[in-house]
PDB file of N, CA and C in Angstrom:
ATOM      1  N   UNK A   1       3.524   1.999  -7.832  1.00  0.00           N
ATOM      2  CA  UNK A   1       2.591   1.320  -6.972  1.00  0.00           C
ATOM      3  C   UNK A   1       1.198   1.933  -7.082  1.00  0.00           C
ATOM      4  N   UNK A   2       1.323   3.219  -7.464  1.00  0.00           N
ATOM      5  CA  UNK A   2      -0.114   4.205  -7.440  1.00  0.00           C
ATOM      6  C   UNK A   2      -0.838   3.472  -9.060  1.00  0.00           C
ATOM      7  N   UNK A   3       0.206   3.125 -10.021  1.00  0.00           N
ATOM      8  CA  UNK A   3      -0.801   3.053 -10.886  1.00  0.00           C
ATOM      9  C   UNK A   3      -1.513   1.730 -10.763  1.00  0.00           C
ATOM     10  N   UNK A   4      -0.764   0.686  -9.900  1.00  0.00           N
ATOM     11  CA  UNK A   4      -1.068  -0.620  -9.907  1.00  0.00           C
ATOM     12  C   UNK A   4      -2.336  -0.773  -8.989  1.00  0.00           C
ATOM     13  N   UNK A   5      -2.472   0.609  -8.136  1.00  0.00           N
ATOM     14  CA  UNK A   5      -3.478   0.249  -7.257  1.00  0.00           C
ATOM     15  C   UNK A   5      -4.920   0.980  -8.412  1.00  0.00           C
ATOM     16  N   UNK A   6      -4.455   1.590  -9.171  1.00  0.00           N
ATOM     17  CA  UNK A   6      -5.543   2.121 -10.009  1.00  0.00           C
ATOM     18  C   UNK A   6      -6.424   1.073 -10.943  1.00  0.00           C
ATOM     19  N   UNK A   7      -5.042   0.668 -12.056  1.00  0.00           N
ATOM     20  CA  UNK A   7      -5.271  -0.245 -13.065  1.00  0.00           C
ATOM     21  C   UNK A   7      -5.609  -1.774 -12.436  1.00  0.00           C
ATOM     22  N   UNK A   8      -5.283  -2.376 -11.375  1.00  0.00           N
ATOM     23  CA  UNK A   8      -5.412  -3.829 -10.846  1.00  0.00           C
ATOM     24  C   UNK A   8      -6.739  -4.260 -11.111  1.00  0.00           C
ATOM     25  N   UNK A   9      -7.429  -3.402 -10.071  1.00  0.00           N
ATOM     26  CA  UNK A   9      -8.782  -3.149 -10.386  1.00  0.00           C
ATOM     27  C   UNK A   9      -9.581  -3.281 -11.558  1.00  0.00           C
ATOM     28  N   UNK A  10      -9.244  -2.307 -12.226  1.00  0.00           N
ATOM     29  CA  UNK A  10      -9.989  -2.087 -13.522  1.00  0.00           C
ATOM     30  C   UNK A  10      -9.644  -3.139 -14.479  1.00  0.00           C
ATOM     31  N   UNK A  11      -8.725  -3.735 -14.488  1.00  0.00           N
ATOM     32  CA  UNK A  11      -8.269  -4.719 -15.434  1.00  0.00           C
ATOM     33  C   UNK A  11      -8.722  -5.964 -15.087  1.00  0.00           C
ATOM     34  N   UNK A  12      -9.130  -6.177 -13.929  1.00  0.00           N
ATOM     35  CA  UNK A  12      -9.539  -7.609 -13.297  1.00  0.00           C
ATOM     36  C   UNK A  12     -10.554  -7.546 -13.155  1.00  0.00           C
ATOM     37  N   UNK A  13     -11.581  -6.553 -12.726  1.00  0.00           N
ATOM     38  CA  UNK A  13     -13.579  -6.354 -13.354  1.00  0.00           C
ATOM     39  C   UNK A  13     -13.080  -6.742 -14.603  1.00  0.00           C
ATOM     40  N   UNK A  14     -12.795  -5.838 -15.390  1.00  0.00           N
ATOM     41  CA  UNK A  14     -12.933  -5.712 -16.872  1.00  0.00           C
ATOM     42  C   UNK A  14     -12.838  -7.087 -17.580  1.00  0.00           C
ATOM     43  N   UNK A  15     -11.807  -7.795 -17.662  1.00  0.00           N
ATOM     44  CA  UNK A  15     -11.726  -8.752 -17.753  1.00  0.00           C
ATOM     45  C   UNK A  15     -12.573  -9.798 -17.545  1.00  0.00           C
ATOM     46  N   UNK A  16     -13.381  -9.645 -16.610  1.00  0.00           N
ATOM     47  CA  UNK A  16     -13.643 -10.826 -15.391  1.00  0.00           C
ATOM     48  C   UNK A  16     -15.382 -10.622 -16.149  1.00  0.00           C
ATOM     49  N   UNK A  17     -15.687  -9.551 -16.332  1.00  0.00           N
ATOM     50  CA  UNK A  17     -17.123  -9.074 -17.097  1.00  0.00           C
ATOM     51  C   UNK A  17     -17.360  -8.734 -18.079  1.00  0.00           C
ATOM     52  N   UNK A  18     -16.477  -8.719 -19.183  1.00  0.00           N
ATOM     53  CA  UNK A  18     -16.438  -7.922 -20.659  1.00  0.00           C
ATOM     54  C   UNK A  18     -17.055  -9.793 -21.460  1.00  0.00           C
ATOM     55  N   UNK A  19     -17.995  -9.259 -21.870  1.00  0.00           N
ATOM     56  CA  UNK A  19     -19.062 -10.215 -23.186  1.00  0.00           C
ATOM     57  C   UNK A  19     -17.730 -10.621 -24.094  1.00  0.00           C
ATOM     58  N   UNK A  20     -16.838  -9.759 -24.157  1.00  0.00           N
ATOM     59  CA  UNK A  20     -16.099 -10.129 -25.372  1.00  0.00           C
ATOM     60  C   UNK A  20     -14.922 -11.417 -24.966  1.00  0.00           C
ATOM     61  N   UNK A  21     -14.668 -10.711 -24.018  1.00  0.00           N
ATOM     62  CA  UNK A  21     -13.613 -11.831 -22.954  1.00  0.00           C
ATOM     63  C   UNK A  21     -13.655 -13.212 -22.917  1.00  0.00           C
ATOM     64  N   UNK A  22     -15.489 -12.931 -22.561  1.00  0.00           N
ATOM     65  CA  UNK A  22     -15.740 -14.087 -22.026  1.00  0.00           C
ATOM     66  C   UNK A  22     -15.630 -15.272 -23.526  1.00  0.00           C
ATOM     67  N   UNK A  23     -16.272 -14.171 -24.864  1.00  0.00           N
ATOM     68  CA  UNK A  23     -16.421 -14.988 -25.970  1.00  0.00           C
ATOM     69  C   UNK A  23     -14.576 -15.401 -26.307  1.00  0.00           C
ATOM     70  N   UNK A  24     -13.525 -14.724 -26.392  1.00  0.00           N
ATOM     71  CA  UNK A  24     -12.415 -14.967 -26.602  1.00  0.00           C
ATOM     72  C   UNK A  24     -12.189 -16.714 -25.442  1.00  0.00           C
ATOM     73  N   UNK A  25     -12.675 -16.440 -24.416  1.00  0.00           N
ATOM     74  CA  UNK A  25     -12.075 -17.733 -23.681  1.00  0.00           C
ATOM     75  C   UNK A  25     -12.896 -18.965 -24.570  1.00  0.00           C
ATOM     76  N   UNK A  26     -13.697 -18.998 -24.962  1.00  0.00           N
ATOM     77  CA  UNK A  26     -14.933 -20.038 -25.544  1.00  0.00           C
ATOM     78  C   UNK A  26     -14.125 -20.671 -26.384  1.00  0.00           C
ATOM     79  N   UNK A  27     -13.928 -19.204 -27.283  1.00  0.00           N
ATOM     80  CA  UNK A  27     -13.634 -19.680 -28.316  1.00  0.00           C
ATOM     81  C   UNK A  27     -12.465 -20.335 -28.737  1.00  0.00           C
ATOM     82  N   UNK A  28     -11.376 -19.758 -27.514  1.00  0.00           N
ATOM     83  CA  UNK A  28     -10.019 -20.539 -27.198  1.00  0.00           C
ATOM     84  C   UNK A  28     -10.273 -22.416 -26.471  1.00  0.00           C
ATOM     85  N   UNK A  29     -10.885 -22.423 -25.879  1.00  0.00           N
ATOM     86  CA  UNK A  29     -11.360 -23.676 -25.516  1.00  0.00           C
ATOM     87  C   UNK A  29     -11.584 -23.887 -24.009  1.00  0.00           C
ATOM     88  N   UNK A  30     -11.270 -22.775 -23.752  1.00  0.00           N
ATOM     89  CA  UNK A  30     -11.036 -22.566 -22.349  1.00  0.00           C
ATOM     90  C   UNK A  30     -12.562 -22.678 -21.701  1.00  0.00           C
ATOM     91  N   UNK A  31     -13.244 -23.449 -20.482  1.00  0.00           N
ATOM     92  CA  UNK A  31     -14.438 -22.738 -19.956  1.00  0.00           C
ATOM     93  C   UNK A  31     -14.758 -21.580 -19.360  1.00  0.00           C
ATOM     94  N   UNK A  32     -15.508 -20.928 -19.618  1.00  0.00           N
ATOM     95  CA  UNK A  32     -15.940 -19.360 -18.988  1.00  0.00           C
ATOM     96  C   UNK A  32     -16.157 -19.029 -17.687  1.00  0.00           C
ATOM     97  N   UNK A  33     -16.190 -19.919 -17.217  1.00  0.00           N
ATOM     98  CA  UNK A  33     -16.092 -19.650 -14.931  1.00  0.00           C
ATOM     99  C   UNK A  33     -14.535 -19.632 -15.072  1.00  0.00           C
ATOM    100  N   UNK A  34     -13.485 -19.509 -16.079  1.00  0.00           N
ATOM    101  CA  UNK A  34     -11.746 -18.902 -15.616  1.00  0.00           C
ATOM    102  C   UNK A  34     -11.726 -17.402 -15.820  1.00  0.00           C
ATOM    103  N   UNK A  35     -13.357 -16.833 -16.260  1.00  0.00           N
ATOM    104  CA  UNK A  35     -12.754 -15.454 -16.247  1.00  0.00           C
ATOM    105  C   UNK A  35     -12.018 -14.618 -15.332  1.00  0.00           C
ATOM    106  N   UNK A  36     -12.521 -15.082 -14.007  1.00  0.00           N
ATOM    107  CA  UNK A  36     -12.645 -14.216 -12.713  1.00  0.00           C
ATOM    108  C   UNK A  36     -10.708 -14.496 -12.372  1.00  0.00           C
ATOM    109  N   UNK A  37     -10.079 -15.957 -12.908  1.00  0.00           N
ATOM    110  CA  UNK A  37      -8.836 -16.463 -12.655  1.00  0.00           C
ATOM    111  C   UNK A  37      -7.947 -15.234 -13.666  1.00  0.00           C
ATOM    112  N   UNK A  38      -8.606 -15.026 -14.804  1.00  0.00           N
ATOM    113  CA  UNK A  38      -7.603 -14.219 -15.623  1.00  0.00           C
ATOM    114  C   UNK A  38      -7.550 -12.674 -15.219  1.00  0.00           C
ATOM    115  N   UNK A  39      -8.526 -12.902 -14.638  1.00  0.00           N
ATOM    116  CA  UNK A  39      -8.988 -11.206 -14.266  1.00  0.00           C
ATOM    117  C   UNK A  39      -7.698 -10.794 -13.100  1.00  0.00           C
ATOM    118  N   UNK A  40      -7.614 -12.208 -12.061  1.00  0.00           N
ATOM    119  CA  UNK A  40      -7.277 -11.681 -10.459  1.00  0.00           C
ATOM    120  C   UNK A  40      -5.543 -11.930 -11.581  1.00  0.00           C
ATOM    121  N   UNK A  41      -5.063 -12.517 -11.698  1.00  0.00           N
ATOM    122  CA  UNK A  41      -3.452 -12.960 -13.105  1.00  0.00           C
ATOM    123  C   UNK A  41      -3.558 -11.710 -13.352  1.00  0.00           C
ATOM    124  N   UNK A  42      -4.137 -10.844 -14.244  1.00  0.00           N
ATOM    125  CA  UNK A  42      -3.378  -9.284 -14.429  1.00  0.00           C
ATOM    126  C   UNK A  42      -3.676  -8.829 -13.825  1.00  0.00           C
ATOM    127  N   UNK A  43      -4.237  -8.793 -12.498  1.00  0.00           N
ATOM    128  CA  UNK A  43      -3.891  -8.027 -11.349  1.00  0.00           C
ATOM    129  C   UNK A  43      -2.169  -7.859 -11.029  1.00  0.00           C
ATOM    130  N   UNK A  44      -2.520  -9.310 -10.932  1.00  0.00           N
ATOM    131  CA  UNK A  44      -0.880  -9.886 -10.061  1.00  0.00           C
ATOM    132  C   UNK A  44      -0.077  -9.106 -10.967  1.00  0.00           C
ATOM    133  N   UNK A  45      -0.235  -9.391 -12.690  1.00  0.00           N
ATOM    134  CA  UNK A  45       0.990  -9.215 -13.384  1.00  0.00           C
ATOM    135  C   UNK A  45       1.328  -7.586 -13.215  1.00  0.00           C
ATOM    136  N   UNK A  46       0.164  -6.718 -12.987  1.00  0.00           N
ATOM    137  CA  UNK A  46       0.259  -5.310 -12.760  1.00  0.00           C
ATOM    138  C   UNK A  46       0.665  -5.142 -11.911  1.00  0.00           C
ATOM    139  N   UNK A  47       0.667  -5.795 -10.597  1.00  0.00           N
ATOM    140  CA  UNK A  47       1.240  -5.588  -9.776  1.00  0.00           C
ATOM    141  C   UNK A  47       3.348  -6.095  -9.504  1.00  0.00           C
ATOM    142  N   UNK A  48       3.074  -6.930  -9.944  1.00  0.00           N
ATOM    143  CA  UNK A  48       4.248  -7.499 -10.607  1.00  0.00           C
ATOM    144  C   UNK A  48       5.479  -5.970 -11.134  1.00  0.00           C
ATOM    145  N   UNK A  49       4.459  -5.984 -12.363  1.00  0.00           N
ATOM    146  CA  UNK A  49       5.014  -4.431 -12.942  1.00  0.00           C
ATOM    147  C   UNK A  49       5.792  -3.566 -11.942  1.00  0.00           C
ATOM    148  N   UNK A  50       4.388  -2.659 -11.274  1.00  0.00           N
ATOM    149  CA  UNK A  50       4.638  -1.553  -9.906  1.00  0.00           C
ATOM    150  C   UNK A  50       5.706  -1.797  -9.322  1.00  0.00           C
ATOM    151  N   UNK A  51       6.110  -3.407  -8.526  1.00  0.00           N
ATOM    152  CA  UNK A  51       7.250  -3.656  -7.962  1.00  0.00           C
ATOM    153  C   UNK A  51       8.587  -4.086  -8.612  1.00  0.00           C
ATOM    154  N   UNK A  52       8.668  -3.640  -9.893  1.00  0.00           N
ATOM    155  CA  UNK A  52       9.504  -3.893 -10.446  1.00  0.00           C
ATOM    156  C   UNK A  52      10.196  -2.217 -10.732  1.00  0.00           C
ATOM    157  N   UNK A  53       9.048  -1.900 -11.004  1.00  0.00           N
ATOM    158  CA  UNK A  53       9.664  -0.162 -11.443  1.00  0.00           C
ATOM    159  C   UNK A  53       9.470   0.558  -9.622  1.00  0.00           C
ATOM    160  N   UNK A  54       9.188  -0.110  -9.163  1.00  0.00           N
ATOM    161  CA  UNK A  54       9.695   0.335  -7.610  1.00  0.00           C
ATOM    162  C   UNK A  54      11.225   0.490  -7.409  1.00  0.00           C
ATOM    163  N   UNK A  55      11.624  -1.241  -7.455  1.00  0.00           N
ATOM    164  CA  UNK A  55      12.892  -1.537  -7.686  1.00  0.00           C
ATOM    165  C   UNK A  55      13.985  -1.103  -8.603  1.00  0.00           C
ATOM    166  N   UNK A  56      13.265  -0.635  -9.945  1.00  0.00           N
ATOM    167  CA  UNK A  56      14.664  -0.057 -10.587  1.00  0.00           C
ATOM    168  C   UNK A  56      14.346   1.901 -10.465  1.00  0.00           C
ATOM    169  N   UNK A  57      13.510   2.428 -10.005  1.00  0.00           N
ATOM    170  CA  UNK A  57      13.702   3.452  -8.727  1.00  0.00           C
ATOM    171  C   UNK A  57      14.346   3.893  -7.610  1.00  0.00           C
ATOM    172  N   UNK A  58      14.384   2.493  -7.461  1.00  0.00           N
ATOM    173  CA  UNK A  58      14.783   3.047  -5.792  1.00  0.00           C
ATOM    174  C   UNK A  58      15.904   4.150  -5.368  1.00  0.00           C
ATOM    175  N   UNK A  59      16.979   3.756  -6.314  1.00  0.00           N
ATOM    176  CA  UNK A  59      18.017   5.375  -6.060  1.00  0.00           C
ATOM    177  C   UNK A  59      17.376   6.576  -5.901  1.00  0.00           C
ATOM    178  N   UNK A  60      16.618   7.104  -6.698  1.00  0.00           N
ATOM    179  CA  UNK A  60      15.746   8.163  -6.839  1.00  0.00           C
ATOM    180  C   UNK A  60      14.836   8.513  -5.231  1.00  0.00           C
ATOM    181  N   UNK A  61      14.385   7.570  -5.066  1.00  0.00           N
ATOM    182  CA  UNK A  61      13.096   7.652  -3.579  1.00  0.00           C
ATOM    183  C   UNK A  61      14.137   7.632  -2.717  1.00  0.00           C
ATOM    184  N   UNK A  62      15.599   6.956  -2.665  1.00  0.00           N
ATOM    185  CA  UNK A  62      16.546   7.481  -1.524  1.00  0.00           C
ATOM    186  C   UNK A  62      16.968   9.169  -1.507  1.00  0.00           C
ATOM    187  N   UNK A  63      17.089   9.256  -2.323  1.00  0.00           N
ATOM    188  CA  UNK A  63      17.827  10.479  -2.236  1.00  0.00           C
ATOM    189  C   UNK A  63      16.353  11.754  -1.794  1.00  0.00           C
ATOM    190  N   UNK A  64      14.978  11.308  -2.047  1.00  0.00           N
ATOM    191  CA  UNK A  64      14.126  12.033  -1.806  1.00  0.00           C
ATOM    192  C   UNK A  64      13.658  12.069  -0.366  1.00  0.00           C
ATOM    193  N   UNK A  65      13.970  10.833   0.132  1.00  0.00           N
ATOM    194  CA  UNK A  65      13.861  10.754   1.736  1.00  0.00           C
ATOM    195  C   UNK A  65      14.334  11.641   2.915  1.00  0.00           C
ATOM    196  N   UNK A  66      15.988  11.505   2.367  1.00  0.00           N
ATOM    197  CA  UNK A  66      16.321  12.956   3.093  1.00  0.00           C
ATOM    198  C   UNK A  66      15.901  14.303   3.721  1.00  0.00           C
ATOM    199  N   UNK A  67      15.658  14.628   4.346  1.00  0.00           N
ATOM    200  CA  UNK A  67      14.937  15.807   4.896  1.00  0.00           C
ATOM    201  C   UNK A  67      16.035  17.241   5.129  1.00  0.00           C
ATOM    202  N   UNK A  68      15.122  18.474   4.429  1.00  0.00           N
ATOM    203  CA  UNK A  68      16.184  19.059   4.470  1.00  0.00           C
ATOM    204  C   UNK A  68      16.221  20.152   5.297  1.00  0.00           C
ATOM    205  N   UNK A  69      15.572  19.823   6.446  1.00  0.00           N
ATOM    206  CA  UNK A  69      15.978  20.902   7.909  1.00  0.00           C
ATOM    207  C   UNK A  69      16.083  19.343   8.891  1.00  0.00           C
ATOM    208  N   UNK A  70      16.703  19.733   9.900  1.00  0.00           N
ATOM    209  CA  UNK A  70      17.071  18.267  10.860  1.00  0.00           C
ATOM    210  C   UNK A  70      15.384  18.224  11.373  1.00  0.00           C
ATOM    211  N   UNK A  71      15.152  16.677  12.023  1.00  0.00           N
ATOM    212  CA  UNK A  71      14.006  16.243  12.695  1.00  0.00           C
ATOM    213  C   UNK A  71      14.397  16.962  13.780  1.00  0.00           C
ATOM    214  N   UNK A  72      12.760  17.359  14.594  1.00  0.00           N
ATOM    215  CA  UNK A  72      13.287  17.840  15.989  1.00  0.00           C
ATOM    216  C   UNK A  72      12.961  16.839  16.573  1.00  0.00           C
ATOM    217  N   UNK A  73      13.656  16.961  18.237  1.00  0.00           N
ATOM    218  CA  UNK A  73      13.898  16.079  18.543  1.00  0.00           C
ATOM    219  C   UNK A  73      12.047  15.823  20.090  1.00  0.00           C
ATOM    220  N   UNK A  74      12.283  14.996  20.775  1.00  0.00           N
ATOM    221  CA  UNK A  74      10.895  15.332  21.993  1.00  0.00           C
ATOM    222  C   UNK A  74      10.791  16.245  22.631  1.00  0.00           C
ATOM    223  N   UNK A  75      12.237  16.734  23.139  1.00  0.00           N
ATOM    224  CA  UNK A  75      12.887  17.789  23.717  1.00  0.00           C
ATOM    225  C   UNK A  75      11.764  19.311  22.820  1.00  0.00           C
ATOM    226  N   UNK A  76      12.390  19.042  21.876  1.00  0.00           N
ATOM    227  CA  UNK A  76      12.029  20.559  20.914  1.00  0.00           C
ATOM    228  C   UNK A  76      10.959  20.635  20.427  1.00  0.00           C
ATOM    229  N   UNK A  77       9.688  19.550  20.910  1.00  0.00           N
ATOM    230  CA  UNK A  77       8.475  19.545  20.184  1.00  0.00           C
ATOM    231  C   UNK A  77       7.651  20.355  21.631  1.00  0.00           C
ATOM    232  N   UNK A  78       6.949  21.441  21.012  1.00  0.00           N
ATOM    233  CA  UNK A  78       6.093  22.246  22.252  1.00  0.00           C
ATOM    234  C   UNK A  78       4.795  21.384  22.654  1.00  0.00           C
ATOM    235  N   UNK A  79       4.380  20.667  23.370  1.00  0.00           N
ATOM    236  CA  UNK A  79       3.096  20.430  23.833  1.00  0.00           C
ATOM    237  C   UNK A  79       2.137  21.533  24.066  1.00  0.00           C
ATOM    238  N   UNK A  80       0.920  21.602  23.432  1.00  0.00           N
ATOM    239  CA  UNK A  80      -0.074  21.756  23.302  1.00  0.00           C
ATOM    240  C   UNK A  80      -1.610  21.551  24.303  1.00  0.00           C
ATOM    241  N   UNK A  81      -2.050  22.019  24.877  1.00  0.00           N
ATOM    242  CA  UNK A  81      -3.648  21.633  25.115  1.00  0.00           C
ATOM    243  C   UNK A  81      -4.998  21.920  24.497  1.00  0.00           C
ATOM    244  N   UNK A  82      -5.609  20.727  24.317  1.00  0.00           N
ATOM    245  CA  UNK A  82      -6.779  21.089  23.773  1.00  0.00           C
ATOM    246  C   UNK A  82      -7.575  22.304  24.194  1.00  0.00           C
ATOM    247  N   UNK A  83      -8.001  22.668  23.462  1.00  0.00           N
ATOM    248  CA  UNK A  83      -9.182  23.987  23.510  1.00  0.00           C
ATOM    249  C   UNK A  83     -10.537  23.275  23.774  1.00  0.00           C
ATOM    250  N   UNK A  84     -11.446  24.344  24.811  1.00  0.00           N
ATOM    251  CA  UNK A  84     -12.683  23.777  24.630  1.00  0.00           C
ATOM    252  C   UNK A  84     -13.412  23.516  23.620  1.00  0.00           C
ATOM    253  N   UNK A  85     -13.794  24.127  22.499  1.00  0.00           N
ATOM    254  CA  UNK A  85     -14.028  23.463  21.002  1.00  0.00           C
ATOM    255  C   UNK A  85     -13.305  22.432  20.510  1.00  0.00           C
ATOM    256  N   UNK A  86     -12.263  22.060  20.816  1.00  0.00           N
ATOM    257  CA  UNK A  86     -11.555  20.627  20.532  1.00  0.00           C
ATOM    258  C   UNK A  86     -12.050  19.681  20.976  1.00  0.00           C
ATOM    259  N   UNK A  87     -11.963  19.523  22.352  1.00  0.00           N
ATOM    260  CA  UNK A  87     -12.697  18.751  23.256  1.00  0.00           C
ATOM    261  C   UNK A  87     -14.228  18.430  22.960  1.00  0.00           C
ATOM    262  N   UNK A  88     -15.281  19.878  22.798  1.00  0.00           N
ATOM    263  CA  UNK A  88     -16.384  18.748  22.120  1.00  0.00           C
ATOM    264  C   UNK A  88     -16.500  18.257  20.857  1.00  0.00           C
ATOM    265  N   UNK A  89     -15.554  18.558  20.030  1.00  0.00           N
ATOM    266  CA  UNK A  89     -15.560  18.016  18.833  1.00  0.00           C
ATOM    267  C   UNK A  89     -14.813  16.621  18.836  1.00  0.00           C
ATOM    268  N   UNK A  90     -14.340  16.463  20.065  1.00  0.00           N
ATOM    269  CA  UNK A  90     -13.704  14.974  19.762  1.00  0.00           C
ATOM    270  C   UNK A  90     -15.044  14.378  20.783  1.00  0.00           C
ATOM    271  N   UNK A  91     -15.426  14.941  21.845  1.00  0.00           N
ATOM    272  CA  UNK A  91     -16.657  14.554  21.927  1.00  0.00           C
ATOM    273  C   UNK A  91     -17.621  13.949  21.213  1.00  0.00           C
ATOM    274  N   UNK A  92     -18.651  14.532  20.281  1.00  0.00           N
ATOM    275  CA  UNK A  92     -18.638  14.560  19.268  1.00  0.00           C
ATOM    276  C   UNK A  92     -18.477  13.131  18.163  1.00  0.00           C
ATOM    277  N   UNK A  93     -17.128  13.082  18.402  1.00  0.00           N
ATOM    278  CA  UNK A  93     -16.599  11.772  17.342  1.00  0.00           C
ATOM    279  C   UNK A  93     -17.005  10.881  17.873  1.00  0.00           C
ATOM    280  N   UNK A  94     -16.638  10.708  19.185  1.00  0.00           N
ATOM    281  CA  UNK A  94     -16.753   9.577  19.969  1.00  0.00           C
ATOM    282  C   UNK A  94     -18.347   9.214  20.012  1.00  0.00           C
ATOM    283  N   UNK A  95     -18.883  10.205  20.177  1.00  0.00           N
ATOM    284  CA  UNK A  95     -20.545   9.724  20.673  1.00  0.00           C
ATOM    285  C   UNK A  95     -21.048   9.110  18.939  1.00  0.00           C
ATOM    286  N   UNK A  96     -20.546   9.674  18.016  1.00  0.00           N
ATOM    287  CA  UNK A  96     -21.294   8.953  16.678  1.00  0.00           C
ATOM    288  C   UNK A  96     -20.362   7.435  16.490  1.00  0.00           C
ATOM    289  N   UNK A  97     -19.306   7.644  16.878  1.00  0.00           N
ATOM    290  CA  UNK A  97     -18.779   6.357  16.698  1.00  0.00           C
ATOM    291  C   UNK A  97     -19.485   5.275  17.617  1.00  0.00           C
ATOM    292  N   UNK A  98     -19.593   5.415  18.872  1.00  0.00           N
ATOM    293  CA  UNK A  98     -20.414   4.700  19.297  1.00  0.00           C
ATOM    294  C   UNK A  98     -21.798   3.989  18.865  1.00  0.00           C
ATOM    295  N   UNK A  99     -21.998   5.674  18.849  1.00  0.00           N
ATOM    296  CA  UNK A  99     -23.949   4.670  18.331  1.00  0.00           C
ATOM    297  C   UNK A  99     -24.039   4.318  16.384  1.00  0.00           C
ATOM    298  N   UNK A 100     -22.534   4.436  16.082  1.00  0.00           N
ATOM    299  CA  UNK A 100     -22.596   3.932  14.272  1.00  0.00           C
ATOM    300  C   UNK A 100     -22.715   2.198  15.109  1.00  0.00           C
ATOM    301  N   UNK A 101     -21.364   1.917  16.214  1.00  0.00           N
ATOM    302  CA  UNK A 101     -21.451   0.678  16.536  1.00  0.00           C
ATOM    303  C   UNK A 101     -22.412  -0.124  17.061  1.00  0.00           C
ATOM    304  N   UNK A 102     -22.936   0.496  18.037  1.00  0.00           N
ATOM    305  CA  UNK A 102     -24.314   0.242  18.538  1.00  0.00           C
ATOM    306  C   UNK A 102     -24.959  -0.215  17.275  1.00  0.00           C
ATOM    307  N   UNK A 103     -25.655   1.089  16.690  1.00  0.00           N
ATOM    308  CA  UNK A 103     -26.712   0.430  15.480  1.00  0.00           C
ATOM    309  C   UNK A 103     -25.868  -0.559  14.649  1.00  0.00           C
ATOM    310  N   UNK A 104     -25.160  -1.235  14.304  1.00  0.00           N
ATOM    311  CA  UNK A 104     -24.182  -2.088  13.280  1.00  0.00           C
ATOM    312  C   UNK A 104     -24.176  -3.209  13.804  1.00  0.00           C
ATOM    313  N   UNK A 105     -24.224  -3.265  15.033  1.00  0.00           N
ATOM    314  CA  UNK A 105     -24.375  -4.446  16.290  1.00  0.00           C
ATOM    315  C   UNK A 105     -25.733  -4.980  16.013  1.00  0.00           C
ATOM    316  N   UNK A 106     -26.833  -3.789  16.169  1.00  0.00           N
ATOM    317  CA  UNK A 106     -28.534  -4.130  16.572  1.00  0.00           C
ATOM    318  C   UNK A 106     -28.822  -4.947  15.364  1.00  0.00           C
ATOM    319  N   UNK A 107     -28.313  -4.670  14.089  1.00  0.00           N
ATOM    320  CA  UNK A 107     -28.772  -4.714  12.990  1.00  0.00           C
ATOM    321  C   UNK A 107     -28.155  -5.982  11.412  1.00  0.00           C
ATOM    322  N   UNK A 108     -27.406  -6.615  12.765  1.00  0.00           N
ATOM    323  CA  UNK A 108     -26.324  -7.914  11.890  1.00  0.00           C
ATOM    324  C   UNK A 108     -26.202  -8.694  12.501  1.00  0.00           C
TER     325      UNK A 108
END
């Protein structure tokens, strides 16, 4: 799936913008506004791929799932309190998130 999210991309610009591409469709008979169609097609087919070698994987990613000390349970998880440096640093987040929204609002 990692390479499909790599290559999808690159193969469907590439495609979709390569001078040469475009001359191969011409010259096939095809018109040149289908580049962008062949481009998003080996996406799919790459993606296609990924979920195929997902599928003949999958034994493998089961057996990796397993965990090999037990989950704890709510019971056994210690709660925590923030520290004053935590607190203004989520401070902090909040006040830039705001005024990113604010200005994004003023400005669209």
């Amino acid at each position: 799936m990692n390479i499909d999210a790599l290559l999808g991309p690159l193969v469907c610009g590439t495609l979709a913008q390569q001078a040469e591409f475009k001359a191969f469709l011409t010259g096939v008979g095809l018109p040149e506004k289908y580049r962008w169609h062949w481009g998003f097609a080996a996406a799919g087919v790459t993606a296609t791929l990924a979920l195929a070698q997902l599928l003949a994987c999958r034994k493998q990613l089961e057996d990796m799932d397993s965990p090999s000390q037990p989950v704890p349970t709510r019971k056994e998880i210690v709660p925590h309190s923030l520290t004053t440096d935590e607190i203004r640093r989520l401070i902090a987040i909040g006040m830039l998130f705001l005024f990113s929204c604010l200005f994004r609002a003023a400005f669209e």
